[in-house]
Protein backbone atom coordinates (compact mmCIF):
# COMPACT_ATOMS: atom_id res chain seq x y z
CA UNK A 1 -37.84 42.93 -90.32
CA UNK A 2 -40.25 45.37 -90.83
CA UNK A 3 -40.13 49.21 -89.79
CA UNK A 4 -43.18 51.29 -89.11
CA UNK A 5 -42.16 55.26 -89.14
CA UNK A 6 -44.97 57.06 -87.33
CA UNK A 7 -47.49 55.78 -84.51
CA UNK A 8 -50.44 57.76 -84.45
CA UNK A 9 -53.94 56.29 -84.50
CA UNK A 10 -52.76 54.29 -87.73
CA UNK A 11 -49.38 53.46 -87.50
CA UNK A 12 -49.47 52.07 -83.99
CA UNK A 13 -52.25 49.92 -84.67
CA UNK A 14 -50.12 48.70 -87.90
CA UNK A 15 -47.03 47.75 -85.64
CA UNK A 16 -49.36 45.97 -83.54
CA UNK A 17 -51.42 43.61 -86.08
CA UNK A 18 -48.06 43.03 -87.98
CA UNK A 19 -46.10 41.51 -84.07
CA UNK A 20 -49.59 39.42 -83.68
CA UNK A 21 -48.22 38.03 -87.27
CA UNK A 22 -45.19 37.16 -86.01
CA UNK A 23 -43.57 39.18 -87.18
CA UNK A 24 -40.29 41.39 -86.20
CA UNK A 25 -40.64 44.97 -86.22
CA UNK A 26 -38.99 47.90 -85.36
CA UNK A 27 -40.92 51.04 -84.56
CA UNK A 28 -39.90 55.10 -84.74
CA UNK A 29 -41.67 57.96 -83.99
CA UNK A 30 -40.71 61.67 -83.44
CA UNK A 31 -42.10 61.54 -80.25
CA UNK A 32 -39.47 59.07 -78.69
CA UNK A 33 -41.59 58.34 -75.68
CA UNK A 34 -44.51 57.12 -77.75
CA UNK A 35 -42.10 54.36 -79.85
CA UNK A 36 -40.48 53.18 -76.28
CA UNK A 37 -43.77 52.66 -74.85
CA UNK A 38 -45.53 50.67 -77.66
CA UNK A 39 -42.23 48.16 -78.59
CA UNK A 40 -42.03 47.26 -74.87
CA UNK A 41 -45.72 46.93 -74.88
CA UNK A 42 -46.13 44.65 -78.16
CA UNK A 43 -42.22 43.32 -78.25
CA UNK A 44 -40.95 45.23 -80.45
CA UNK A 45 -37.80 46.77 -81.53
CA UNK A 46 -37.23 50.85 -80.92
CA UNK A 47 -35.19 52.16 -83.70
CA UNK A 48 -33.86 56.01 -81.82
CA UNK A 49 -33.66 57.66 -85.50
CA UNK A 50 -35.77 57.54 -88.89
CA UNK A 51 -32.28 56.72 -90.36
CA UNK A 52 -31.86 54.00 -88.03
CA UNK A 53 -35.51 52.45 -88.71
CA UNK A 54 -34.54 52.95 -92.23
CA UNK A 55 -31.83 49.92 -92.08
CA UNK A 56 -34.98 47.39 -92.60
CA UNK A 57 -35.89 45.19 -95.92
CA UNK A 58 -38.81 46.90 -95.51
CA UNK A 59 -40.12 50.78 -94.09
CA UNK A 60 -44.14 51.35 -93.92
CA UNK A 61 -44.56 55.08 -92.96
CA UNK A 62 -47.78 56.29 -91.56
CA UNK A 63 -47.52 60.11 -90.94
CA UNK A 64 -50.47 62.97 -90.10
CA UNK A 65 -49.29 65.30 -93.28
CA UNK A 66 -46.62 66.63 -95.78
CA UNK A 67 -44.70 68.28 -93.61
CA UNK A 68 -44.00 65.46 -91.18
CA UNK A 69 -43.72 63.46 -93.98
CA UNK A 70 -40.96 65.85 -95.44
CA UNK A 71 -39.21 65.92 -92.16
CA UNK A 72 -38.86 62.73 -91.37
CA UNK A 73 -37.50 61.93 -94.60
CA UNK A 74 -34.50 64.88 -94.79
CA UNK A 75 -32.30 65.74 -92.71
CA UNK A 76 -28.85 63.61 -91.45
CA UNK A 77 -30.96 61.48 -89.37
CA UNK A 78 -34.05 61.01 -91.40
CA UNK A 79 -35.29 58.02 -93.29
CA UNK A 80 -33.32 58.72 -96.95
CA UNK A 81 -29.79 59.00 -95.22
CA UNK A 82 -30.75 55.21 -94.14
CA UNK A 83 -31.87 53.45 -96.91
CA UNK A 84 -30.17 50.78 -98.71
CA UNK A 85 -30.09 49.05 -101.99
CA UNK A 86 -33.26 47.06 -102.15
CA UNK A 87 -35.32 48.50 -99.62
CA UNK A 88 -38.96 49.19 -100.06
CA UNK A 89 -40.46 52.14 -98.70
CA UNK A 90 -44.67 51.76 -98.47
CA UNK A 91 -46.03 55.24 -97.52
CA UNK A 92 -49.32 55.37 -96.16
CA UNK A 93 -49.78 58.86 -95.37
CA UNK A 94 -52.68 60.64 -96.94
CA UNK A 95 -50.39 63.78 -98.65
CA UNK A 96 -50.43 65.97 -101.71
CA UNK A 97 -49.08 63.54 -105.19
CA UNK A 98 -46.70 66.02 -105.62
CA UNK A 99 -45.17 64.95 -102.10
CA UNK A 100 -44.72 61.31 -103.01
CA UNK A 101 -43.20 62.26 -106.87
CA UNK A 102 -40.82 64.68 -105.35
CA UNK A 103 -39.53 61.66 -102.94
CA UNK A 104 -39.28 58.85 -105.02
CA UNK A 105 -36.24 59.96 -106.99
CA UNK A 106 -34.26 60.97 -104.01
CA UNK A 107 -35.19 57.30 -102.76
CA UNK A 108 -34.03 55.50 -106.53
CA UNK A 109 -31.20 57.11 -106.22
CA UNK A 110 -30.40 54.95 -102.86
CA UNK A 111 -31.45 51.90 -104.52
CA UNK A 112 -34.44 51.73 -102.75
CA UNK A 113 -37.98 52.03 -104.08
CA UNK A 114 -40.82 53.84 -103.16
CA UNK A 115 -44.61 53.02 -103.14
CA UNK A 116 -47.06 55.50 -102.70
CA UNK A 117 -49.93 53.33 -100.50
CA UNK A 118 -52.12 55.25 -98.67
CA UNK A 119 -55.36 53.26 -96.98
CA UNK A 120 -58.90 53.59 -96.97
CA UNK A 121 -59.81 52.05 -93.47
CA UNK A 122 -59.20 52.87 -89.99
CA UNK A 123 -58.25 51.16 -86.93
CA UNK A 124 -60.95 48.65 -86.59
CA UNK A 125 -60.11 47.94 -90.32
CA UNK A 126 -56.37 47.72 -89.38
CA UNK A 127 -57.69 45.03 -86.15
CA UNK A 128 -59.20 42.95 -88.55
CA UNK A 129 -56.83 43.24 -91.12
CA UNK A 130 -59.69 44.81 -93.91
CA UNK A 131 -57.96 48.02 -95.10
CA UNK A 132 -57.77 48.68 -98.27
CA UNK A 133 -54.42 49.79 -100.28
CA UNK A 134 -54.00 52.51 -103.32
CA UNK A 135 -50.95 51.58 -104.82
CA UNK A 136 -48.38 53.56 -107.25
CA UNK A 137 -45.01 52.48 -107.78
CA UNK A 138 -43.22 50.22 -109.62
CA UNK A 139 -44.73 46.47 -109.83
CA UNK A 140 -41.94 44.32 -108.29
CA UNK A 141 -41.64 46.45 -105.85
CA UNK A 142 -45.31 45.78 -104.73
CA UNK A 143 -44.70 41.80 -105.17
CA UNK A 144 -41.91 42.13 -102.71
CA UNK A 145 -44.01 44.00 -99.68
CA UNK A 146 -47.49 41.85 -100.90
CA UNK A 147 -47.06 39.30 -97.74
CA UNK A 148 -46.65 42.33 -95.27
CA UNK A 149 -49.72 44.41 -96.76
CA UNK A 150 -51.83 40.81 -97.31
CA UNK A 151 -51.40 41.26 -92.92
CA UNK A 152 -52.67 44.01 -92.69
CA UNK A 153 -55.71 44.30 -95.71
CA UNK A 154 -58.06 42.48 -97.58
CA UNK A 155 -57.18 44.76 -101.14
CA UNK A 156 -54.88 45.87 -103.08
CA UNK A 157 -54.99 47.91 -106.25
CA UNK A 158 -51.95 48.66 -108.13
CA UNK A 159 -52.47 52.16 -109.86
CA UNK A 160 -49.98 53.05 -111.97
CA UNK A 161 -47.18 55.58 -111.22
CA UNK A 162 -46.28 57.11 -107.78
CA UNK A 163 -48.46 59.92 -107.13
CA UNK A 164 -51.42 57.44 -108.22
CA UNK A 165 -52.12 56.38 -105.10
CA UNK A 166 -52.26 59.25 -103.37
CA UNK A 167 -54.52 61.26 -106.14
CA UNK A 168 -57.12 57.74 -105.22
CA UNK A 169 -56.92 57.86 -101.67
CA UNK A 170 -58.15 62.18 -101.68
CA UNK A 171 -60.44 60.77 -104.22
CA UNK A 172 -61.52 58.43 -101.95
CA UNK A 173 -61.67 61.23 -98.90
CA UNK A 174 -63.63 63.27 -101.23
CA UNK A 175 -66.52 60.69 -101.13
CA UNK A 176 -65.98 60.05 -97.33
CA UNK A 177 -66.02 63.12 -96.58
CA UNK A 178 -69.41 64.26 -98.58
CA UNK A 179 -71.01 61.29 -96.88
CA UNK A 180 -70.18 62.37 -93.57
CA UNK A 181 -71.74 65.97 -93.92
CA UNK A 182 -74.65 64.55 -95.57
CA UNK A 183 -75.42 62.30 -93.08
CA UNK A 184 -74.69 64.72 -89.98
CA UNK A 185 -77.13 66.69 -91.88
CA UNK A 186 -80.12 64.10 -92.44
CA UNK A 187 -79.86 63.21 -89.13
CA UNK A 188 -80.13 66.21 -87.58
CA UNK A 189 -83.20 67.25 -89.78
CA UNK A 190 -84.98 63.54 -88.91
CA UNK A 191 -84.16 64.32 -85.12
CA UNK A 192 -85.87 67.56 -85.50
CA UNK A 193 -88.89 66.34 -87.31
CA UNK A 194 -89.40 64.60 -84.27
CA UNK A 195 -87.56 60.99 -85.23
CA UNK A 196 -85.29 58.98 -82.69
CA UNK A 197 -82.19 59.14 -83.00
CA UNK A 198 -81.48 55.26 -83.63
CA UNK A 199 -84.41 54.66 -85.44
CA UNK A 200 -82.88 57.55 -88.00
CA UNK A 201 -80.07 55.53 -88.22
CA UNK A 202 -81.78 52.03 -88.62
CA UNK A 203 -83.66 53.43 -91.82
CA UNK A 204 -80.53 54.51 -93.36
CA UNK A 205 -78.19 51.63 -93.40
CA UNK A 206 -81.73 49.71 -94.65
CA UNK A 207 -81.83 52.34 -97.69
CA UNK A 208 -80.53 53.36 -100.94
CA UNK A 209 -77.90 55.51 -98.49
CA UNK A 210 -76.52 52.75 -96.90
CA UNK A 211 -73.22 52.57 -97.43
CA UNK A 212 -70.47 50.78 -95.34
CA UNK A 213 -69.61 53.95 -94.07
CA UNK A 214 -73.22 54.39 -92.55
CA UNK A 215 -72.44 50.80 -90.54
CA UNK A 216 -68.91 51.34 -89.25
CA UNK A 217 -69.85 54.90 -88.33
CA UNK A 218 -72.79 53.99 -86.23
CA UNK A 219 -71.88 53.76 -82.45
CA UNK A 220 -70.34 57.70 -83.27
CA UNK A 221 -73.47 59.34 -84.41
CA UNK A 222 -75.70 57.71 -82.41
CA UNK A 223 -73.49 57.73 -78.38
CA UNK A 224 -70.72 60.94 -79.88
CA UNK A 225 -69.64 61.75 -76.30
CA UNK A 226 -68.98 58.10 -75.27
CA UNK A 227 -67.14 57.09 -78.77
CA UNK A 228 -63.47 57.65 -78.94
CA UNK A 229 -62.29 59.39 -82.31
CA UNK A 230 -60.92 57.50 -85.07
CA UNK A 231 -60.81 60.28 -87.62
CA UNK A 232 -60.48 64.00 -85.93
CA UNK A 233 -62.33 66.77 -87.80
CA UNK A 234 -58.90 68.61 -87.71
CA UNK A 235 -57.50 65.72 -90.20
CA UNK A 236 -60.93 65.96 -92.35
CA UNK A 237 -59.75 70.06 -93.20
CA UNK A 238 -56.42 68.75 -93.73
CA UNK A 239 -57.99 65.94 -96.23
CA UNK A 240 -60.27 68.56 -98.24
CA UNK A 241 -57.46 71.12 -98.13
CA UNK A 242 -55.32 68.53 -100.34
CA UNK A 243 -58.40 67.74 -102.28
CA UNK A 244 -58.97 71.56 -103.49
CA UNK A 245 -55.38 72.09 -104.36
CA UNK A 246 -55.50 68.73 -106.58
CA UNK A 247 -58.49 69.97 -108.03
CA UNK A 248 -56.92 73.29 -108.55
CA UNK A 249 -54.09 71.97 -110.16
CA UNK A 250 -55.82 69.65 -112.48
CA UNK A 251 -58.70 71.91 -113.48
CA UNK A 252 -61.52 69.76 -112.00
CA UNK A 253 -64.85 71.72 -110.30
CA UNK A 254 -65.60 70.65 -107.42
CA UNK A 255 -68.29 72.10 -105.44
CA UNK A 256 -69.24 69.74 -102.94
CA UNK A 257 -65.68 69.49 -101.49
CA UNK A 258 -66.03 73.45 -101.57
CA UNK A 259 -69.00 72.98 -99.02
CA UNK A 260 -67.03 70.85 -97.11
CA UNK A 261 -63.94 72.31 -96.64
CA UNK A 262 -66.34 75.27 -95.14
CA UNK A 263 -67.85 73.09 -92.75
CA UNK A 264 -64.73 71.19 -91.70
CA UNK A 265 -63.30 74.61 -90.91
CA UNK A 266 -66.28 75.86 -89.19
CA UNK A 267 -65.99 72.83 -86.44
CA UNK A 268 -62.61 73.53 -86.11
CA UNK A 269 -63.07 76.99 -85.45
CA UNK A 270 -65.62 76.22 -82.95
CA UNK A 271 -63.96 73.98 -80.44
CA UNK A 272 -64.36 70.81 -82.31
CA UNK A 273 -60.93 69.92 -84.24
CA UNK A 274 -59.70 67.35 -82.02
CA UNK A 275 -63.50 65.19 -82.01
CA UNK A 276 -64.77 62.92 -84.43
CA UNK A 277 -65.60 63.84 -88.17
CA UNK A 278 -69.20 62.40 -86.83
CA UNK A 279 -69.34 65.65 -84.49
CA UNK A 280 -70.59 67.67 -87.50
CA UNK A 281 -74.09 66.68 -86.36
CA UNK A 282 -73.32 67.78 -82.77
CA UNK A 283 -72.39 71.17 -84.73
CA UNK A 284 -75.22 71.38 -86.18
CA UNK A 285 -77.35 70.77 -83.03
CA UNK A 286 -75.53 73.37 -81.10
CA UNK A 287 -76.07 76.23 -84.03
CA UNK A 288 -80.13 75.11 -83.93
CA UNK A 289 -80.08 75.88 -80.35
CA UNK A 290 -77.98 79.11 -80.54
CA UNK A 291 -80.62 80.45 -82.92
């Protein structure tokens, strides 16, 4: 049994690629409705409470920040006043280190362990069962859940320490992140040199620049009113808000996640939090034509 805590974007397609495995799952999420809808829909099992989800072998939790994460974990009915000797607890969340180290004592000291596993991936990557895990935690903890995460991703890389994994992932989101305003830049200033759109595009996935990210991105930049969002620009200020208080803490520069944050908030202001990180070029079009 397997027990997925949170079904947002991520978590739900989780539940769903682990019941095309075969195998049994129970599902939770704050908004009951949500949980009741996708186990009768993939055949499930609805657990009413985090506490009551908590009961399985194994708990992967996939929530949108700290706070949830924090909630969902306290409280009489949250996932610590569940957990059993033996139980592994994979969070996936993308959340501050010091989230993750705070938790994982309260967990020992139910018998359970905690891994700190955020992913680098997003649904498609979930479909096909590509995502990449960040691991810290204790090693035999991460041999027991290895089957469950082999479902669901085509790497794992044990870190060290819990908090490890989550100090990659923002590292990762850094890099993701700069990429994406780059590129909603560059594309904007070929478009206005008087370059297609597509044919843009075509020259930078055949370049020096292209990275996967320039691929799986592709249909958004080039059609961003017909592509659903994957990643919201709301969750990209959340990202780079964890990223400067890491760097903060740890005494790193870092300038280009400065820049950034700025323009992550500066969608968000305008309208835009809810679209696609890719709808920084669309912001960027619609300042050109208010000058």
């Amino acid at each position: 049994m397997i027990a997925v805590i949170g079904l947002g974007r991520m978590g739900r397609a989780m539940a769903t690629k682990l019941r095309d495995a075969d195998l049994e799952v129970t599902v939770w999420n704050r908004t009951a409705a949500r949980a009741e809808e996708l186990a009768q829909h993939i055949g499930a099992h609805h657990a009413p409470t985090a506490r009551d989800a908590a009961q399985a072998p194994v708990v992967l939790s996939s929530l949108a920040d700290d706070r949830a994460v924090q909630q969902t974990y306290r409280g009489e009915d949250g996932l610590l006043a569940g957990l059993s000797a033996g139980t592994v607890v994979v969070e996936t969340s993308t959340v501050d280190p010091r989230t993750v180290t705070d938790l994982a004592p309260e967990v020992a000291a139910r018998g359970a362990a905690l891994l700190d596993a955020p992913v680098s991936g997003s649904v498609p990557a979930v479909e096909a069962g590509g995502l990449t895990f960040m691991v810290g935690g204790a090693e035999d903890a991460l041999a027991t859940v290895q089957p469950v995460l082999d479902v669901l991703g085509k790497a794992t890389f044990h870190l060290g320490e819990v908090g490890t994994g989550a100090a990659m992932k923002l590292s990762v989101n850094a890099v993701v992140h700069a990429l994406n305003a780059a590129l909603s830049e560059a594309l904007v200033l070929a478009e206005r040199s008087g370059i297609a759109r597509a044919t843009a595009w075509e020259v930078f996935a055949a370049s020096a620049a292209g990275a996967p990210f320039v691929s799986y991105k592709q249909a958004a930049f080039q059609d961003p009113e017909g592509t659903p969002t994957a990643f919201s620009l709301d969750l990209v200020a959340k990202d780079l808000d964890l990223i400067l208080t890491l760097a903060d803490r740890l005494g790193v520069p870092v300038q280009q996640a400065e820049t950034n944050h700025t323009l992550a908030k500066r969608a968000s202001e305008a309208g835009l939090g809810d679209r696609d990180m890719s709808w920084l070029a669309q912001l960027l079009r619609r300042e050109i034509r208010a000058d």
